[in-house]
Every structure is written in structure tokens, then in C-alpha cells.
C-alpha atoms as a PDB file:
ATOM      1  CA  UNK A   1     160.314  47.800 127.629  1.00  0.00           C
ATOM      2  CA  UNK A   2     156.499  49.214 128.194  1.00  0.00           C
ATOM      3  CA  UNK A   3     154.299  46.445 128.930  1.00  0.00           C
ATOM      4  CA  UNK A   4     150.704  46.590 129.604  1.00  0.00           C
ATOM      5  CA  UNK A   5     148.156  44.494 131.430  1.00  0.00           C
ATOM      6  CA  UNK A   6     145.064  43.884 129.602  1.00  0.00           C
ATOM      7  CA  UNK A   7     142.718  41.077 131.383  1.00  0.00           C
ATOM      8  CA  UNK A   8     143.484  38.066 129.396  1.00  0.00           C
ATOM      9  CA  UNK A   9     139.944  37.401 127.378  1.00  0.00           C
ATOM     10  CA  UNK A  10     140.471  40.831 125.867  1.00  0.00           C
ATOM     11  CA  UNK A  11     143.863  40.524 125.137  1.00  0.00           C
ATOM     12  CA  UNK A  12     143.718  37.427 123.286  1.00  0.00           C
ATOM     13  CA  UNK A  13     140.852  38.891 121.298  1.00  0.00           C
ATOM     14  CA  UNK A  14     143.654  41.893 120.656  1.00  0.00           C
ATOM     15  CA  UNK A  15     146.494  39.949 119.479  1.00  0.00           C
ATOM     16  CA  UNK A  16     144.688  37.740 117.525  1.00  0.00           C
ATOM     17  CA  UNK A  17     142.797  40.194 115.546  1.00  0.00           C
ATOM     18  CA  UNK A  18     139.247  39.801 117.212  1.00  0.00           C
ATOM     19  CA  UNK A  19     139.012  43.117 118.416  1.00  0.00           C
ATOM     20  CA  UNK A  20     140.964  46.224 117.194  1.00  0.00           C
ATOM     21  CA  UNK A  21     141.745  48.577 119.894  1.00  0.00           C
ATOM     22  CA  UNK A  22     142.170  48.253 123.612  1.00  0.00           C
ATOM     23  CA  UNK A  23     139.799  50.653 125.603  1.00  0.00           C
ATOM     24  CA  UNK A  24     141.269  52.452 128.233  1.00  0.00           C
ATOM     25  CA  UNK A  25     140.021  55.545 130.518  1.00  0.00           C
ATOM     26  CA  UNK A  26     143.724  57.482 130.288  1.00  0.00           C
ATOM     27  CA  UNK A  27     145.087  58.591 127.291  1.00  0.00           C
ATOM     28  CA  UNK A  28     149.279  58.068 126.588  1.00  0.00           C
ATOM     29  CA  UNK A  29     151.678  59.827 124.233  1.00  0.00           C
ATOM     30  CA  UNK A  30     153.910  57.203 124.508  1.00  0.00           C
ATOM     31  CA  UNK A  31     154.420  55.318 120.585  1.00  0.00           C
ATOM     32  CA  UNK A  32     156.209  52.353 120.495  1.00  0.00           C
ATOM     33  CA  UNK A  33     156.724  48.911 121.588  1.00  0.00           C
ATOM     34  CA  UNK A  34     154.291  47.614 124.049  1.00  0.00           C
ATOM     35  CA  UNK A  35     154.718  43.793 125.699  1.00  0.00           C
ATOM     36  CA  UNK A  36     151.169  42.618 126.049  1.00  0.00           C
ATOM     37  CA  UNK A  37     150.409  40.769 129.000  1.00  0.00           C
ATOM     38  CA  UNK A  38     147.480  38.812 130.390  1.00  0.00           C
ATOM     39  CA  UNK A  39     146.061  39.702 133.692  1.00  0.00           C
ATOM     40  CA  UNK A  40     145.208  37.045 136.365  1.00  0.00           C
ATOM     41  CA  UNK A  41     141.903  37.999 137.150  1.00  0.00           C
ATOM     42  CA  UNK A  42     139.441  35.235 137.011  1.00  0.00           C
ATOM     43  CA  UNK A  43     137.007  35.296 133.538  1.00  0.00           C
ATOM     44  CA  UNK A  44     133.447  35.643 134.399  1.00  0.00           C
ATOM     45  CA  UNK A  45     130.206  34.453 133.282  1.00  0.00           C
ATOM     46  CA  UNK A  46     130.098  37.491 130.996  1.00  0.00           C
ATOM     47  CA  UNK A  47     133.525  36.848 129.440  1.00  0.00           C
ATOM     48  CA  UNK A  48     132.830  33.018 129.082  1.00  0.00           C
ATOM     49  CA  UNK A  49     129.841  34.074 126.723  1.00  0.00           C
ATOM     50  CA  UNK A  50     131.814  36.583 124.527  1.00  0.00           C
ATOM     51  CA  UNK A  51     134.753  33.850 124.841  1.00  0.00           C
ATOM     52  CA  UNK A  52     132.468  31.739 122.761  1.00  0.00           C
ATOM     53  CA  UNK A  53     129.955  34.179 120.898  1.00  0.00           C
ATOM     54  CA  UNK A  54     133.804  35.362 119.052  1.00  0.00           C
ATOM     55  CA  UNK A  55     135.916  32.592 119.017  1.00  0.00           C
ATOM     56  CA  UNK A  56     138.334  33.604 121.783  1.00  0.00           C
ATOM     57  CA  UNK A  57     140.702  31.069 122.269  1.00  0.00           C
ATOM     58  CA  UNK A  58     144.012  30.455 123.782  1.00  0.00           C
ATOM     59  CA  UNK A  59     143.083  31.964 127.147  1.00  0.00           C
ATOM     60  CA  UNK A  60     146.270  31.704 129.375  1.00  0.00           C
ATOM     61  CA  UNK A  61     146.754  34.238 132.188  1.00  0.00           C
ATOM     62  CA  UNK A  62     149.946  35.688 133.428  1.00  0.00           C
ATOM     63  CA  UNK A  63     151.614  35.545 130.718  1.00  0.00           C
ATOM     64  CA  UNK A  64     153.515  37.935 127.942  1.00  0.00           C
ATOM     65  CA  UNK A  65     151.159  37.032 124.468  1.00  0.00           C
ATOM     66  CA  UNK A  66     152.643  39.364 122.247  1.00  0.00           C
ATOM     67  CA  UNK A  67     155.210  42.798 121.885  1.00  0.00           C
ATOM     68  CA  UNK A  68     153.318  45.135 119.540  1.00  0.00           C
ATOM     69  CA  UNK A  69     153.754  48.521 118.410  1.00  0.00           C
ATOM     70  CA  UNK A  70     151.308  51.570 120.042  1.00  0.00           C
ATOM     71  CA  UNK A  71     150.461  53.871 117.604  1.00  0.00           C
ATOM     72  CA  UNK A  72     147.398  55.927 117.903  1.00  0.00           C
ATOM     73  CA  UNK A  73     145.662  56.854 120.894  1.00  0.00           C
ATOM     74  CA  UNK A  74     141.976  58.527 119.866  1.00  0.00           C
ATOM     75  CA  UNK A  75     139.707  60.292 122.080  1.00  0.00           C
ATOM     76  CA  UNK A  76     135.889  58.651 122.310  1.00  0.00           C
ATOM     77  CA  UNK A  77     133.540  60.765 120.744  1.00  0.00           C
ATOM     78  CA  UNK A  78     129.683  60.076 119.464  1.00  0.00           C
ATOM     79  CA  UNK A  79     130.917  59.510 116.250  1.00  0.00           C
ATOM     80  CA  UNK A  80     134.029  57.099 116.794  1.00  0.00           C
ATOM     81  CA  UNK A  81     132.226  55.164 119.156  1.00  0.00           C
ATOM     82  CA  UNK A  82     129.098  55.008 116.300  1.00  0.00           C
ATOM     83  CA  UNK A  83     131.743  53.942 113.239  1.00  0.00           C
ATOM     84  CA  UNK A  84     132.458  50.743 115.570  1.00  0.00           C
ATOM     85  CA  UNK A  85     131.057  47.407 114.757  1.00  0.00           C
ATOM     86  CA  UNK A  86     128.958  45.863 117.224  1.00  0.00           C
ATOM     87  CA  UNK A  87     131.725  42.898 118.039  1.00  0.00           C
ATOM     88  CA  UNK A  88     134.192  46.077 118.600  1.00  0.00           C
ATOM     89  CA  UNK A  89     131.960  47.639 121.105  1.00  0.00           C
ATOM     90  CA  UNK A  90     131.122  44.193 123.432  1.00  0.00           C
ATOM     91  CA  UNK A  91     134.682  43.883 123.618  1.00  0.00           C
ATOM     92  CA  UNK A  92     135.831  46.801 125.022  1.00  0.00           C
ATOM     93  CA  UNK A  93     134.449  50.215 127.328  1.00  0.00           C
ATOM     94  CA  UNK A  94     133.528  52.275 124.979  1.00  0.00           C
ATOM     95  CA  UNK A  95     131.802  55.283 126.494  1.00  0.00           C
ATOM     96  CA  UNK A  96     132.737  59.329 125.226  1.00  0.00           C
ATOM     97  CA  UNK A  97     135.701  60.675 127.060  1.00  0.00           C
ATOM     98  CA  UNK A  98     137.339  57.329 126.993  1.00  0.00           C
ATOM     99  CA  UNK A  99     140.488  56.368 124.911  1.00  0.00           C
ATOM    100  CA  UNK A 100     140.922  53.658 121.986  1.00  0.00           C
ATOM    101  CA  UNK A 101     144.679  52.320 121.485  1.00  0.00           C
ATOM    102  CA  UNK A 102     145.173  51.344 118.428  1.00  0.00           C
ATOM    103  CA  UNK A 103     148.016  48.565 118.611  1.00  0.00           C
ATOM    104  CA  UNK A 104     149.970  47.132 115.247  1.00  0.00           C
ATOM    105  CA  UNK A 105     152.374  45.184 114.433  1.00  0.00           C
ATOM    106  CA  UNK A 106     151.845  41.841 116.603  1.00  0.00           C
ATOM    107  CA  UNK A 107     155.267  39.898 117.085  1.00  0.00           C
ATOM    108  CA  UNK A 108     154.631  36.451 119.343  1.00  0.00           C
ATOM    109  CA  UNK A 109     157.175  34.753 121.971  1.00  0.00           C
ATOM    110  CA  UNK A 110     158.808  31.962 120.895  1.00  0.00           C
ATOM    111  CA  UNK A 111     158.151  30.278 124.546  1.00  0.00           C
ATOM    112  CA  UNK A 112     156.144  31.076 127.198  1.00  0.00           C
ATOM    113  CA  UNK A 113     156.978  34.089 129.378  1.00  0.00           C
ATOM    114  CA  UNK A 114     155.282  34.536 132.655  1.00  0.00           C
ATOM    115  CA  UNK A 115     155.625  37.454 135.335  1.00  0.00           C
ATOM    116  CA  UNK A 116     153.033  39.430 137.437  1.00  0.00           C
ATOM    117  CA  UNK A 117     151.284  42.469 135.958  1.00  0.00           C
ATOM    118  CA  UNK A 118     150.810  45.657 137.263  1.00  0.00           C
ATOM    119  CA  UNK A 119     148.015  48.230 136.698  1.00  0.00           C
ATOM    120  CA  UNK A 120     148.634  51.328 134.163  1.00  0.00           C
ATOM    121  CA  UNK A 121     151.998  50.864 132.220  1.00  0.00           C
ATOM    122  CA  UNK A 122     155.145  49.258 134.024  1.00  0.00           C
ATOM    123  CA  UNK A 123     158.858  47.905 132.661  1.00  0.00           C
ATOM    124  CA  UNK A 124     159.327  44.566 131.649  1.00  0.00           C
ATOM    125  CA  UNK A 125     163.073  43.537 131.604  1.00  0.00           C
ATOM    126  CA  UNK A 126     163.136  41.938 128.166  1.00  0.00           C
ATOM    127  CA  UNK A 127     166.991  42.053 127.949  1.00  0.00           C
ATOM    128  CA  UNK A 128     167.186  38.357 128.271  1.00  0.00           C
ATOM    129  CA  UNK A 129     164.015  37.519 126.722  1.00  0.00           C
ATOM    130  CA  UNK A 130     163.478  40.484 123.456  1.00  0.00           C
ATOM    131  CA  UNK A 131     165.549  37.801 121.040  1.00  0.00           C
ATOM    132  CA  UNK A 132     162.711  34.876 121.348  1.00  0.00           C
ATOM    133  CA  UNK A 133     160.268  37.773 119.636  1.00  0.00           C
END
């Protein structure tokens, strides 16, 4: 299965509704399944604040929070960017030329699933784990 490192603040504001899209700087064709996992990387001061300015909780790195399905990928223009609420924009890199991934569908592990990330998209074997979604 696809599986995708997003540093965990963001993608706890993701899966739990907080924010809509995941910002990226490469676009994907790929649809489909996506395991969501959170990154190790330390939260800053800056992520602390929007932590608790939106009500971010559950923050647990390393960890697979959620398999959901990827199904639009748009292209950053003025206008996209401008039809964003402010919330949207602080939690995310939203610049022109950059990509918004619009993820659906949210299914959550029954138990906790840890591995180490990888940058871009990698494989996650799932074939012993996919059941507890």
C-alpha cells in the first residue's frame, strides 16, 4: 500500500478534519488508498501555537493514524489559494505552483502501528495489518 509521511501536527489536523488538504510541492496521479503516517520530526514553537490556536490533539509521531483515499490533486493558483479559509492556509504551504491533495474517506487502526517514514511516497506492507482498518 502507498503511504505518506506528513509531519505529525499536520496530519492529525488532516485526519481529524481540521484542515482539508495536505500541501505538497509535487503533484501525483496516483488515486487511491493512502496509509497516513506521522513523521518524527520534533514540533516547534510555531506548531505548538497552531497545536493550540485549532485544537490539535492526539499528537503521536511514528505512527500509521489513518488509510484514506487520494482523490484530487489541484494545482495552486491565485484563486484556489484565495477561496481558502484562513485556518486552511496556516496549516499548510500554500504558495502558486504548489499542489493541494485532497484526501477522503478516513478509516482508523484498530491498534497502534508504528514504522519509520520515508520522504515522497513509499510501500507500507499492510498484508498483516490492512484487517485492523
Amino acid at each position: 500500500m502507498k503511504a505518506l509521511t506528513i509531519w505529525h501536527l499536520y496530519a492529525q489536523a488532516l485526519t481529524n478534519g481540521i484542515k482539508l488538504y495536505e500541501t505538497r510541492s509535487w503533484q501525483t496521479k496516483y488515486r487511491g488508498p493512502v496509509a497516513i503516517h506521522t513523521s518524527m520530526r520534533p514540533m516547534t514553537a510555531k506548531d505548538e501555537d497552531l497545536a493550540q490556536k485549532y485544537g490539535i490533539k492526539g499528537i503521536c509521531p511514528g505512527k500509521v493514524v489513518a488509510i484514506a483515499d487520494l482523490t484530487d490533486c489541484i494545482l495552486m493558483d491565485t484563486d484556489f489559494i484565495a477561496r481558502q479559509t484562513e485556518q486552511e492556509r496556516a496549516l499548510g504551504n500554500w504558495q502558486e505552483g504548489n499542489y493541494a491533495w485532497k484526501f477522503e474517506n478516513f478509516r482508523r487502526p484498530e491498534k497502534d502501528i508504528y514504522v519509520s517514514g520515508r520522504q515522497g511516497f513509499w510501500n507500507l506492507d499492510m498484508s498483516c495489518e490492512i484487517e485492523n482498518f
